[in-house]
PDB file of N, CA and C in Angstrom:
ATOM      1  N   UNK A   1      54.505  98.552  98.794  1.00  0.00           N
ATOM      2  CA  UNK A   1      54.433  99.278  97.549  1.00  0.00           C
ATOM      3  C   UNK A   1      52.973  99.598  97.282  1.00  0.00           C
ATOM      4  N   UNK A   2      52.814 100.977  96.834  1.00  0.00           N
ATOM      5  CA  UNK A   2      51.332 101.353  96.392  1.00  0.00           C
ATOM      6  C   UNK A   2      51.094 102.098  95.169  1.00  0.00           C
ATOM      7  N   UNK A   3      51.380 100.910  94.280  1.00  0.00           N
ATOM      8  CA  UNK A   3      51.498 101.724  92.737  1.00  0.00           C
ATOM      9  C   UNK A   3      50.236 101.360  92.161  1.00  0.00           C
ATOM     10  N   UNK A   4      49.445 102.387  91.735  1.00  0.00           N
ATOM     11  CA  UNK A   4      48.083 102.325  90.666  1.00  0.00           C
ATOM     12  C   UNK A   4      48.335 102.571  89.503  1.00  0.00           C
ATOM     13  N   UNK A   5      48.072 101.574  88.707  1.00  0.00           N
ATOM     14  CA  UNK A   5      48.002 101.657  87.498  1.00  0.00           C
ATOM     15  C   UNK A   5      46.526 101.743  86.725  1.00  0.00           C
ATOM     16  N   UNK A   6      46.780 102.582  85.798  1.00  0.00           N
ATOM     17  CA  UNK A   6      45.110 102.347  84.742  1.00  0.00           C
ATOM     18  C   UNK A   6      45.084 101.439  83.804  1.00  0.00           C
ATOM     19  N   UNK A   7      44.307 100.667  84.069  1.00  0.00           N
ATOM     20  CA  UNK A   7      43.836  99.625  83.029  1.00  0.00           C
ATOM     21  C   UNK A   7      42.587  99.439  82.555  1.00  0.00           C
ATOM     22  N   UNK A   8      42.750  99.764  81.248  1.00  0.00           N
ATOM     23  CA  UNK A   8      41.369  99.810  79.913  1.00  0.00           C
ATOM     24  C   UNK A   8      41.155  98.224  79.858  1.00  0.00           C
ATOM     25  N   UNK A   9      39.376  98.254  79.947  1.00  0.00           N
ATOM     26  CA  UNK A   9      39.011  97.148  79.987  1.00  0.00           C
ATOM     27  C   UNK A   9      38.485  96.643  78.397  1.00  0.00           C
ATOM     28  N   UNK A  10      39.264  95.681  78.048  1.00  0.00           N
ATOM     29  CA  UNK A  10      38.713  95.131  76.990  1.00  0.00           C
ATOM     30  C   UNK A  10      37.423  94.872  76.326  1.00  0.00           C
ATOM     31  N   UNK A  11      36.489  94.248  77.490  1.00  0.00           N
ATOM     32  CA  UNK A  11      35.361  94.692  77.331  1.00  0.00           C
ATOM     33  C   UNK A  11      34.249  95.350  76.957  1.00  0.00           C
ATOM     34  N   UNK A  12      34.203  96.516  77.865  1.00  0.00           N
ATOM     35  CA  UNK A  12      33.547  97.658  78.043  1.00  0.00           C
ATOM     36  C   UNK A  12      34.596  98.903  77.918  1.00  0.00           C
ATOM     37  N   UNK A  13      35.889  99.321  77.978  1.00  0.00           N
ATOM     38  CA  UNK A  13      36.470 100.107  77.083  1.00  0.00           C
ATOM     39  C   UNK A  13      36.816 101.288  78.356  1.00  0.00           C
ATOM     40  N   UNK A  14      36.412 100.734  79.615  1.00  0.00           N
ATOM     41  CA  UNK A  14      36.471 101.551  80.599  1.00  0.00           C
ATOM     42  C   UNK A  14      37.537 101.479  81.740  1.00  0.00           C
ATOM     43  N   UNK A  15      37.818 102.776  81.825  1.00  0.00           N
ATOM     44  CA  UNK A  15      39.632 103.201  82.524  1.00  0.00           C
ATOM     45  C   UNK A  15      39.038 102.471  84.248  1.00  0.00           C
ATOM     46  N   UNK A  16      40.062 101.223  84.297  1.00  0.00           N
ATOM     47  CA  UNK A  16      40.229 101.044  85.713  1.00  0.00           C
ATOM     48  C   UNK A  16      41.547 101.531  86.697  1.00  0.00           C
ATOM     49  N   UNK A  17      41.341 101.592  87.824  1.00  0.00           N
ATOM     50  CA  UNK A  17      42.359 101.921  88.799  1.00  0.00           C
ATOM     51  C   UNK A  17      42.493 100.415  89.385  1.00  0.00           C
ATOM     52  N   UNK A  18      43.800  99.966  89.289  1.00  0.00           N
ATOM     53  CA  UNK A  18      44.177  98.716  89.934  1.00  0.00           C
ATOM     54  C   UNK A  18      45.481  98.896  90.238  1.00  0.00           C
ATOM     55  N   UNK A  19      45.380  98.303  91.822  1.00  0.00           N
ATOM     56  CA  UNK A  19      46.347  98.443  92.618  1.00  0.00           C
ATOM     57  C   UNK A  19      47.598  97.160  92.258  1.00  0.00           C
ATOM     58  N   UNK A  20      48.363  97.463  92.162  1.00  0.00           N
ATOM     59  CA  UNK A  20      49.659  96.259  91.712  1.00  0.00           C
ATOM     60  C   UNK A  20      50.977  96.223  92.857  1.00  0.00           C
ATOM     61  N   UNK A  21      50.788  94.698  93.116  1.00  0.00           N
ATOM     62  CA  UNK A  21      51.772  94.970  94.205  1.00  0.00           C
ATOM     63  C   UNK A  21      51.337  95.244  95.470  1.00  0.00           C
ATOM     64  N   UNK A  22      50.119  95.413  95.783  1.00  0.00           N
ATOM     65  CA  UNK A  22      49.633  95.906  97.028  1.00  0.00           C
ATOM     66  C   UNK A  22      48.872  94.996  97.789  1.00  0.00           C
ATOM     67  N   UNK A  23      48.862  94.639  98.962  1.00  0.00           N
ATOM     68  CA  UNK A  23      48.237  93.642  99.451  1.00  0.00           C
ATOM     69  C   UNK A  23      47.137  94.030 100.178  1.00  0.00           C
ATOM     70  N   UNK A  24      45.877  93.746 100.088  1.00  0.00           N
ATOM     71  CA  UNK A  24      44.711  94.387 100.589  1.00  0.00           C
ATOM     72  C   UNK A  24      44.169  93.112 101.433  1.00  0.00           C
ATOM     73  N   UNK A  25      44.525  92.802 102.839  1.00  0.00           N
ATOM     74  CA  UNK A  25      43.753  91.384 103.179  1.00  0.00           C
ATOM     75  C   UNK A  25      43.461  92.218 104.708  1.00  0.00           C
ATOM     76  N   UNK A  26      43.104  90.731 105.540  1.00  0.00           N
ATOM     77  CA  UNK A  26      42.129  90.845 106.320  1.00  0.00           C
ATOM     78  C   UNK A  26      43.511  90.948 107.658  1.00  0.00           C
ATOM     79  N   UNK A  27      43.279  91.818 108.239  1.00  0.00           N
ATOM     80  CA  UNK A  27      44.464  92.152 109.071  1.00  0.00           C
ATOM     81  C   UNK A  27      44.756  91.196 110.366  1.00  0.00           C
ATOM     82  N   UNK A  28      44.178  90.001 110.419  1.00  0.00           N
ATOM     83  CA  UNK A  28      44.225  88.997 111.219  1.00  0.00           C
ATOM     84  C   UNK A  28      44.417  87.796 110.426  1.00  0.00           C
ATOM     85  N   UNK A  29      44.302  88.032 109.402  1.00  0.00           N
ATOM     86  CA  UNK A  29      44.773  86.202 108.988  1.00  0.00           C
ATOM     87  C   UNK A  29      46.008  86.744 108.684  1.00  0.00           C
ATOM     88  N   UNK A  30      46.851  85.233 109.082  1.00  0.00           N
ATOM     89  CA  UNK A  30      48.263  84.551 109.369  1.00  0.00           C
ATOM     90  C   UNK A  30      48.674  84.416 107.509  1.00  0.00           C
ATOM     91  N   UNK A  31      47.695  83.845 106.964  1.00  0.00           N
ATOM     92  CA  UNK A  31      48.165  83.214 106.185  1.00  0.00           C
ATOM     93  C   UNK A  31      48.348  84.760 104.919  1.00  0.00           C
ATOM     94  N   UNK A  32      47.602  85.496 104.654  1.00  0.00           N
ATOM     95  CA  UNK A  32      47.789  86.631 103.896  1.00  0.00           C
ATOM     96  C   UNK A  32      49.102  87.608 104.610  1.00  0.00           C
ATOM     97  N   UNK A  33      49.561  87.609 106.120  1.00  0.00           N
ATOM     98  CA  UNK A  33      50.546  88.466 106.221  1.00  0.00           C
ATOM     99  C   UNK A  33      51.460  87.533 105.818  1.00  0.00           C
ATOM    100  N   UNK A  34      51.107  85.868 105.848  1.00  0.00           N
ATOM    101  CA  UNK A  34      52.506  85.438 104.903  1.00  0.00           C
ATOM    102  C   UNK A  34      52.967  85.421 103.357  1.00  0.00           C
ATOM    103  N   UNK A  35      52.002  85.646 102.833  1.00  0.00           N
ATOM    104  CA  UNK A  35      51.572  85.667 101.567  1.00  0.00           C
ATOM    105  C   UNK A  35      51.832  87.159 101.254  1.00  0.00           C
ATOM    106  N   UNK A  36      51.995  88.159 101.270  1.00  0.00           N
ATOM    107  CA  UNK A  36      52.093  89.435 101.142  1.00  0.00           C
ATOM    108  C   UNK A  36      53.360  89.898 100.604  1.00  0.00           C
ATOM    109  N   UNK A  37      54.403  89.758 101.031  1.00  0.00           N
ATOM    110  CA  UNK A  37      55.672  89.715 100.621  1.00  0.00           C
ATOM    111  C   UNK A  37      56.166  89.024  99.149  1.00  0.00           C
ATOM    112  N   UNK A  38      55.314  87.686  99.333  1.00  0.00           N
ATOM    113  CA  UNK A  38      55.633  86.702  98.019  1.00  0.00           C
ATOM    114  C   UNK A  38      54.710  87.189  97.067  1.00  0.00           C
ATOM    115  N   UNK A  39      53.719  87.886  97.488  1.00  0.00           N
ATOM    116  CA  UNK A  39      52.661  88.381  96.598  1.00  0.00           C
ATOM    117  C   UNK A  39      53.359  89.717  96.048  1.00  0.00           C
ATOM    118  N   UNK A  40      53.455  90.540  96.482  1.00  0.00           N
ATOM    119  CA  UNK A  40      54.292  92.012  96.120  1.00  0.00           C
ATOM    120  C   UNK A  40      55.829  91.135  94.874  1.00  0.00           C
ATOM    121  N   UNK A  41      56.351  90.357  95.310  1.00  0.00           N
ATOM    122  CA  UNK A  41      57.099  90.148  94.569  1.00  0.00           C
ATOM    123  C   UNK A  41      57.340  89.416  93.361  1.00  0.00           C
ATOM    124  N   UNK A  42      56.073  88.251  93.145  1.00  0.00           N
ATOM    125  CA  UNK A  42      55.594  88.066  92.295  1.00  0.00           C
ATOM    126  C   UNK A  42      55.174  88.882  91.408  1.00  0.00           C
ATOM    127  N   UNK A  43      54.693  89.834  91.931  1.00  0.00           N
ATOM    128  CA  UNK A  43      53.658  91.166  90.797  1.00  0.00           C
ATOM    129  C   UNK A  43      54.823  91.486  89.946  1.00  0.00           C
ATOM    130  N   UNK A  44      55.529  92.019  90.371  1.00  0.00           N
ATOM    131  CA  UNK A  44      57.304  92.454  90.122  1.00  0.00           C
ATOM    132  C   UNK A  44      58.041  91.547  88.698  1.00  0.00           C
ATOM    133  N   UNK A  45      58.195  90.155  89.660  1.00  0.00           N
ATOM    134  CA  UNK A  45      58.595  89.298  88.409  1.00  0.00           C
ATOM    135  C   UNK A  45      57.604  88.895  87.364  1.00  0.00           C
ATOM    136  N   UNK A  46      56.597  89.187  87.522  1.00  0.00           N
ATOM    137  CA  UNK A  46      55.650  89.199  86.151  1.00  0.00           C
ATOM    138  C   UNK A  46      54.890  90.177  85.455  1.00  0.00           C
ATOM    139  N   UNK A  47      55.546  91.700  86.015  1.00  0.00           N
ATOM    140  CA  UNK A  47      55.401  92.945  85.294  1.00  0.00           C
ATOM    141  C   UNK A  47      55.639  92.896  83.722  1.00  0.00           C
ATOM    142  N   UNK A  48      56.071  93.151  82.781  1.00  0.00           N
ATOM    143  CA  UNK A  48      54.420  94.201  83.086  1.00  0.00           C
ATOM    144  C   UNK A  48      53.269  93.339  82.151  1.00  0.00           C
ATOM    145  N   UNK A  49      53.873  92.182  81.527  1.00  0.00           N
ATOM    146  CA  UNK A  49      52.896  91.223  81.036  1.00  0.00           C
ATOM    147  C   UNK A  49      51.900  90.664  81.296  1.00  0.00           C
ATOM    148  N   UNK A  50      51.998  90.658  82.765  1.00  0.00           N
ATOM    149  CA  UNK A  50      50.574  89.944  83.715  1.00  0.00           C
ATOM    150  C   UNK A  50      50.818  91.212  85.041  1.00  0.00           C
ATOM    151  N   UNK A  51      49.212  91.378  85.591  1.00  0.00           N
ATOM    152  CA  UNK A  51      49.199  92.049  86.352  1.00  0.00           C
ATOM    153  C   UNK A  51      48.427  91.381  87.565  1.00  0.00           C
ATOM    154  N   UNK A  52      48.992  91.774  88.634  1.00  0.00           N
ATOM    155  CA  UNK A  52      48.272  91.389  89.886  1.00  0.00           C
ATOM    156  C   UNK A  52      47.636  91.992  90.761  1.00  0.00           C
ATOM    157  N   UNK A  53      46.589  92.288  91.358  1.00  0.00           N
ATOM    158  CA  UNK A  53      45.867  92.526  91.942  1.00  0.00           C
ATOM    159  C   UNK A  53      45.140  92.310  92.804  1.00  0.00           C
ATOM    160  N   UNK A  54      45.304  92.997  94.051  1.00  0.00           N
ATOM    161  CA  UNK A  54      44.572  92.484  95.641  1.00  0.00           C
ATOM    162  C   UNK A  54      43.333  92.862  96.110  1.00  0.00           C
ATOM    163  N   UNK A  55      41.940  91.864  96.419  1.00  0.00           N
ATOM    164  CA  UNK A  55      41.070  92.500  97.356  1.00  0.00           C
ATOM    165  C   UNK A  55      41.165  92.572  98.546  1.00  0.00           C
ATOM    166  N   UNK A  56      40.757  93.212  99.249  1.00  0.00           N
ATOM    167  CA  UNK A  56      40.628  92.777 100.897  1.00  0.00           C
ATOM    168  C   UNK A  56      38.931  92.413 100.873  1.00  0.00           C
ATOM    169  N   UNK A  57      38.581  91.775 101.448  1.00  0.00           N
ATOM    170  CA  UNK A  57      36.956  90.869 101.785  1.00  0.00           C
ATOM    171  C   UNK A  57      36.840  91.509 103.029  1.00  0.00           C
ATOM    172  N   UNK A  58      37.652  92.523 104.014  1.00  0.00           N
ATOM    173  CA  UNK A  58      37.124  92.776 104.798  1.00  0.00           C
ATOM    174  C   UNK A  58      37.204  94.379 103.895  1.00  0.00           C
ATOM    175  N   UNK A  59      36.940  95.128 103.557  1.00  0.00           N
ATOM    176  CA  UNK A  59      37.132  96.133 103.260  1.00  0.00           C
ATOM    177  C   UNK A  59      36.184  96.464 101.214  1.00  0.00           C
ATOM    178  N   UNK A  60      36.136  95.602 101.300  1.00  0.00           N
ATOM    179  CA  UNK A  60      35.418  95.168  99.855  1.00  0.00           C
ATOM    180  C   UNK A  60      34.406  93.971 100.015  1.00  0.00           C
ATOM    181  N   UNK A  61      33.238  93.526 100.867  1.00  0.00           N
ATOM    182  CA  UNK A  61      32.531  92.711 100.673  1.00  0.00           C
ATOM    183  C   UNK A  61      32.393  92.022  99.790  1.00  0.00           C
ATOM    184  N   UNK A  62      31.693  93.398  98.766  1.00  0.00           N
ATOM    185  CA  UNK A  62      30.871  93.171  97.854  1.00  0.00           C
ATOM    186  C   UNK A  62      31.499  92.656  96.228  1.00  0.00           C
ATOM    187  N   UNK A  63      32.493  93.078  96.479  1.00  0.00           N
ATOM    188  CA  UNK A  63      33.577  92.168  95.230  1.00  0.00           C
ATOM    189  C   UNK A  63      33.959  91.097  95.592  1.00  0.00           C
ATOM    190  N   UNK A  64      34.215  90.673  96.856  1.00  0.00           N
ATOM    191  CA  UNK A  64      35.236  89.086  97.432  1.00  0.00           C
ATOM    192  C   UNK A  64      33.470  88.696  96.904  1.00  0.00           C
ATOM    193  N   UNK A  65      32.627  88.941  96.980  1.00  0.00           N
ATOM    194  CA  UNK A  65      30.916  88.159  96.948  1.00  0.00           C
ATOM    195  C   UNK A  65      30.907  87.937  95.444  1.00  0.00           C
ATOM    196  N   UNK A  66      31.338  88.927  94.876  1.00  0.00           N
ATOM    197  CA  UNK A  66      31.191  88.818  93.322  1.00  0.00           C
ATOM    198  C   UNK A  66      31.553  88.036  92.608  1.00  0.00           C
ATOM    199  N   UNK A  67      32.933  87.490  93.293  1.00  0.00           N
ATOM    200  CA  UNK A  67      33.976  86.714  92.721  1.00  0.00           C
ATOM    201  C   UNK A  67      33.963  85.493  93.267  1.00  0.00           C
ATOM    202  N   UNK A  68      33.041  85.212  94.543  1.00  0.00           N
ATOM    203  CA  UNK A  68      32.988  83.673  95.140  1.00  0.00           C
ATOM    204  C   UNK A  68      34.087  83.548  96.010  1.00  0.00           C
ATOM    205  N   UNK A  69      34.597  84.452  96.600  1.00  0.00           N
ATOM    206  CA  UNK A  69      35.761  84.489  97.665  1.00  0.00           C
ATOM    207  C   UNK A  69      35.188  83.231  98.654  1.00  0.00           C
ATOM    208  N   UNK A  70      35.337  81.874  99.064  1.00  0.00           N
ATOM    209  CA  UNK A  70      34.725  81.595 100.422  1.00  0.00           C
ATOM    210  C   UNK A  70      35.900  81.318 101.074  1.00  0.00           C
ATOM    211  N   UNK A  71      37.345  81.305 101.109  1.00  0.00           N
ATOM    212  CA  UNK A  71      38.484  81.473 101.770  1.00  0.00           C
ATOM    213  C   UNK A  71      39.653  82.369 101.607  1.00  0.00           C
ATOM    214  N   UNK A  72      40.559  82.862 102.542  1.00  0.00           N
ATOM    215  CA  UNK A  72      41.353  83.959 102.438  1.00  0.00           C
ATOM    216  C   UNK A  72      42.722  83.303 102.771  1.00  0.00           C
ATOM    217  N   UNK A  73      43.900  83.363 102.060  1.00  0.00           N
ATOM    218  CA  UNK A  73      43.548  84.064 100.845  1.00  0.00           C
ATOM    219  C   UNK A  73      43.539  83.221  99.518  1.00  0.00           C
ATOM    220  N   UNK A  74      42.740  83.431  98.449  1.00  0.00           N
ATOM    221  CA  UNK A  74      42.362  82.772  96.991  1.00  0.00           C
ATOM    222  C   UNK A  74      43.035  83.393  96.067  1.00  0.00           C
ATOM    223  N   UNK A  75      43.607  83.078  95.012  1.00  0.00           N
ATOM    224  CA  UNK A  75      44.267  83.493  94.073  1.00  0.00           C
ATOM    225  C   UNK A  75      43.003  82.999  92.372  1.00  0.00           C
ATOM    226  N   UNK A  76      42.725  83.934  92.093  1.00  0.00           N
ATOM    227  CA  UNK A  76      42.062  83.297  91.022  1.00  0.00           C
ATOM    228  C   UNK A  76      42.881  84.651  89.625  1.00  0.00           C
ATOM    229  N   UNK A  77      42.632  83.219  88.709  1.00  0.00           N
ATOM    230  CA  UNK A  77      43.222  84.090  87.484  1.00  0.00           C
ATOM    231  C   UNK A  77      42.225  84.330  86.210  1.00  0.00           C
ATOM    232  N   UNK A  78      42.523  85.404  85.887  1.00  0.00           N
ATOM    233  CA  UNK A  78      42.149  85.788  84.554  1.00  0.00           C
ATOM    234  C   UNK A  78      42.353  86.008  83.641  1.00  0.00           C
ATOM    235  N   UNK A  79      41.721  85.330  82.095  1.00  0.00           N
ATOM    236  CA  UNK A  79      41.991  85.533  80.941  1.00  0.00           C
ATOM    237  C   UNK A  79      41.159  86.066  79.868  1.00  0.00           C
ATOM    238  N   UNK A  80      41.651  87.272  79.391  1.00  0.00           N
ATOM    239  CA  UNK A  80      40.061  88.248  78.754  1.00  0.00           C
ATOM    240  C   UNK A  80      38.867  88.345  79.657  1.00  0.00           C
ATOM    241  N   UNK A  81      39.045  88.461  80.859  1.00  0.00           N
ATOM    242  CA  UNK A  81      37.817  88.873  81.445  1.00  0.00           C
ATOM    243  C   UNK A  81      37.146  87.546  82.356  1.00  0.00           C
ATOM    244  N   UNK A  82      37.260  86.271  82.164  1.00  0.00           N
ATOM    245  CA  UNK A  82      37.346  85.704  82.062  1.00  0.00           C
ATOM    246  C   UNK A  82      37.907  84.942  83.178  1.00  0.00           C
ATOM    247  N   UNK A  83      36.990  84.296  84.433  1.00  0.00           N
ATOM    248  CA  UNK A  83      38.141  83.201  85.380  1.00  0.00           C
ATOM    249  C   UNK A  83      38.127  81.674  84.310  1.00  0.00           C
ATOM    250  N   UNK A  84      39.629  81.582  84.650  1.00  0.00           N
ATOM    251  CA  UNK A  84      40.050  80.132  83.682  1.00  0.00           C
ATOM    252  C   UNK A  84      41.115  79.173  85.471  1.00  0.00           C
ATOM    253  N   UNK A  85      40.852  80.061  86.518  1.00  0.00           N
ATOM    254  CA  UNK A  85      41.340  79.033  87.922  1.00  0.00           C
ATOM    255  C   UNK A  85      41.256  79.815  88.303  1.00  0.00           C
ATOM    256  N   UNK A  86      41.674  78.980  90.188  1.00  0.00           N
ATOM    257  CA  UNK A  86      41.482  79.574  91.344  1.00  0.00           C
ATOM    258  C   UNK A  86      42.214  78.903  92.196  1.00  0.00           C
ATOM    259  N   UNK A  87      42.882  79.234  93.094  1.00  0.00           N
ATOM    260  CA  UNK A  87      43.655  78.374  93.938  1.00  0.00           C
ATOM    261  C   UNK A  87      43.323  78.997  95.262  1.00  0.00           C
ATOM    262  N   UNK A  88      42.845  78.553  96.680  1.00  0.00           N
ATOM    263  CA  UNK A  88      42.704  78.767  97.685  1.00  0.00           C
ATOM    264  C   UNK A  88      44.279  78.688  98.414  1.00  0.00           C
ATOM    265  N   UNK A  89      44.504  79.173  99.317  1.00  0.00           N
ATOM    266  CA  UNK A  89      45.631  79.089  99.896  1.00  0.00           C
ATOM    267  C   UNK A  89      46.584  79.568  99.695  1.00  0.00           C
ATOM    268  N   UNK A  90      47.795  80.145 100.982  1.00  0.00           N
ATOM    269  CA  UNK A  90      48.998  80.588 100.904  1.00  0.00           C
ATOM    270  C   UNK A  90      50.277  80.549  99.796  1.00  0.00           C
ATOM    271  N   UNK A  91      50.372  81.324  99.311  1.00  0.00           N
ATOM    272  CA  UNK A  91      51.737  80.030  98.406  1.00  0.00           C
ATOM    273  C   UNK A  91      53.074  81.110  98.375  1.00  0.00           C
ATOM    274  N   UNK A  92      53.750  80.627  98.205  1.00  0.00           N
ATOM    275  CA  UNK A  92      55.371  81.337  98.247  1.00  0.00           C
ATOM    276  C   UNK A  92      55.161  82.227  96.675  1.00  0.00           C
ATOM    277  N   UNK A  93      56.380  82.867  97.030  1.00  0.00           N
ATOM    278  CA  UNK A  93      56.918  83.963  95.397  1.00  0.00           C
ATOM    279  C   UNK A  93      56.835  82.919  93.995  1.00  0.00           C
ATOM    280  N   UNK A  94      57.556  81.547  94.385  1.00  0.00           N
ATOM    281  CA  UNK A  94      58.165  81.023  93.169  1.00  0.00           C
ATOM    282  C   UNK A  94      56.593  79.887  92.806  1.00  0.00           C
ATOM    283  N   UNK A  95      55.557  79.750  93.893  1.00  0.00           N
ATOM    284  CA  UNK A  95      54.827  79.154  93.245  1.00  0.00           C
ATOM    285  C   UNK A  95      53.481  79.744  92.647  1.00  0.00           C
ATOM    286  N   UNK A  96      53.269  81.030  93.455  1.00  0.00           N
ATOM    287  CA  UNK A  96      52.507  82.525  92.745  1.00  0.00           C
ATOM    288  C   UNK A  96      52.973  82.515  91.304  1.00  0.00           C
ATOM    289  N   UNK A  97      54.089  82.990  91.131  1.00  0.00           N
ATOM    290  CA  UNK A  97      54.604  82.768  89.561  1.00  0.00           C
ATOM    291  C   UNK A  97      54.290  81.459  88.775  1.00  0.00           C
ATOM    292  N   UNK A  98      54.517  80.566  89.342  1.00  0.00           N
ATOM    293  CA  UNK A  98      54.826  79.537  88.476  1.00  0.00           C
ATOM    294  C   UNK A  98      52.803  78.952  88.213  1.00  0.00           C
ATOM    295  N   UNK A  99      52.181  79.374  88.901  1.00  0.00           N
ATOM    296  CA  UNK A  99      50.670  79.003  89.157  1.00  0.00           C
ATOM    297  C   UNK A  99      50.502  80.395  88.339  1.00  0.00           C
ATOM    298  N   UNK A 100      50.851  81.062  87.982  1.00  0.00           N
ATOM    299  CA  UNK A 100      49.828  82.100  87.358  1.00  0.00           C
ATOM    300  C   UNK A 100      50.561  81.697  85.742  1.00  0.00           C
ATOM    301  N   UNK A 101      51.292  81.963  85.450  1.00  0.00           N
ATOM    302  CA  UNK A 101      52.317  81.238  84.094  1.00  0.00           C
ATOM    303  C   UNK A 101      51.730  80.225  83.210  1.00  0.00           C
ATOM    304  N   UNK A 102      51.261  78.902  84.438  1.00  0.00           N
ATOM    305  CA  UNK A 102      50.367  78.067  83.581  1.00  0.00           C
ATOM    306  C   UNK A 102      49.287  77.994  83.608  1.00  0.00           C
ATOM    307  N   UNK A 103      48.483  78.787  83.614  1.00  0.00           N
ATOM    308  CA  UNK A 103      46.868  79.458  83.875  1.00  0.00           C
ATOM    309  C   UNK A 103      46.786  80.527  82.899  1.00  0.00           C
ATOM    310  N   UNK A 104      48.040  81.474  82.805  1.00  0.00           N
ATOM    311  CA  UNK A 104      47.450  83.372  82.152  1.00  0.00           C
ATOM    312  C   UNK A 104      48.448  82.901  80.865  1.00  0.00           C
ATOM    313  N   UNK A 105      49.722  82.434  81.027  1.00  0.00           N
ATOM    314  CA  UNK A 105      50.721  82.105  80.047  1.00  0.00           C
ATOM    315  C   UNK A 105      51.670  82.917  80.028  1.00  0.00           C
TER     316      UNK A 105
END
């Protein structure tokens, strides 16, 4: 799935393009082509209240740098702008959900 959505930043008030549902990783790790599927479908079951969003670190350096990426793949969450966690590692559909739920709410 390659749906862009615009999202106004609270912040600064400025129209972003964010990809939802889309998996942007490093085309050799194991663990993101397993994660990809559970990731796309997570986005899904937590539309449209929470949104999800993928970097690739091979294709985006300079943001996985921004954000402190040092393993693939990391799940970190946000609240108002704001990281409040981060979880390194693979995880299924039902624990993507259930890890972002008690972190974003």
């Amino acid at each position: 799935m390659d749906d862009t959505k615009h999202v106004v930043c609270s912040g600064c008030g400025k129209i972003n393009r964010v990809a939802t549902a889309r998996m942007g990783s490093h085309p050799r790790c194991g663990a993101c082509k397993y994660m990809a599927p559970a990731f796309a479908n997570a986005a899904a079951d937590l539309a449209p209240g929470t949104l999800l969003a993928k970097v690739s670190t091979e294709e985006a350096p300079r943001t996985a740098g921004r954000f402190d990426i040092r393993s693939i793949p990391t799940v970190v969450a946000f609240r108002q702008g704001r990281e409040v966690a981060r979880q390194p590692g693979a995880m299924s559909r039902a624990q993507i959900v259930q890890w972002v739920r008690s972190h974003v709410g």
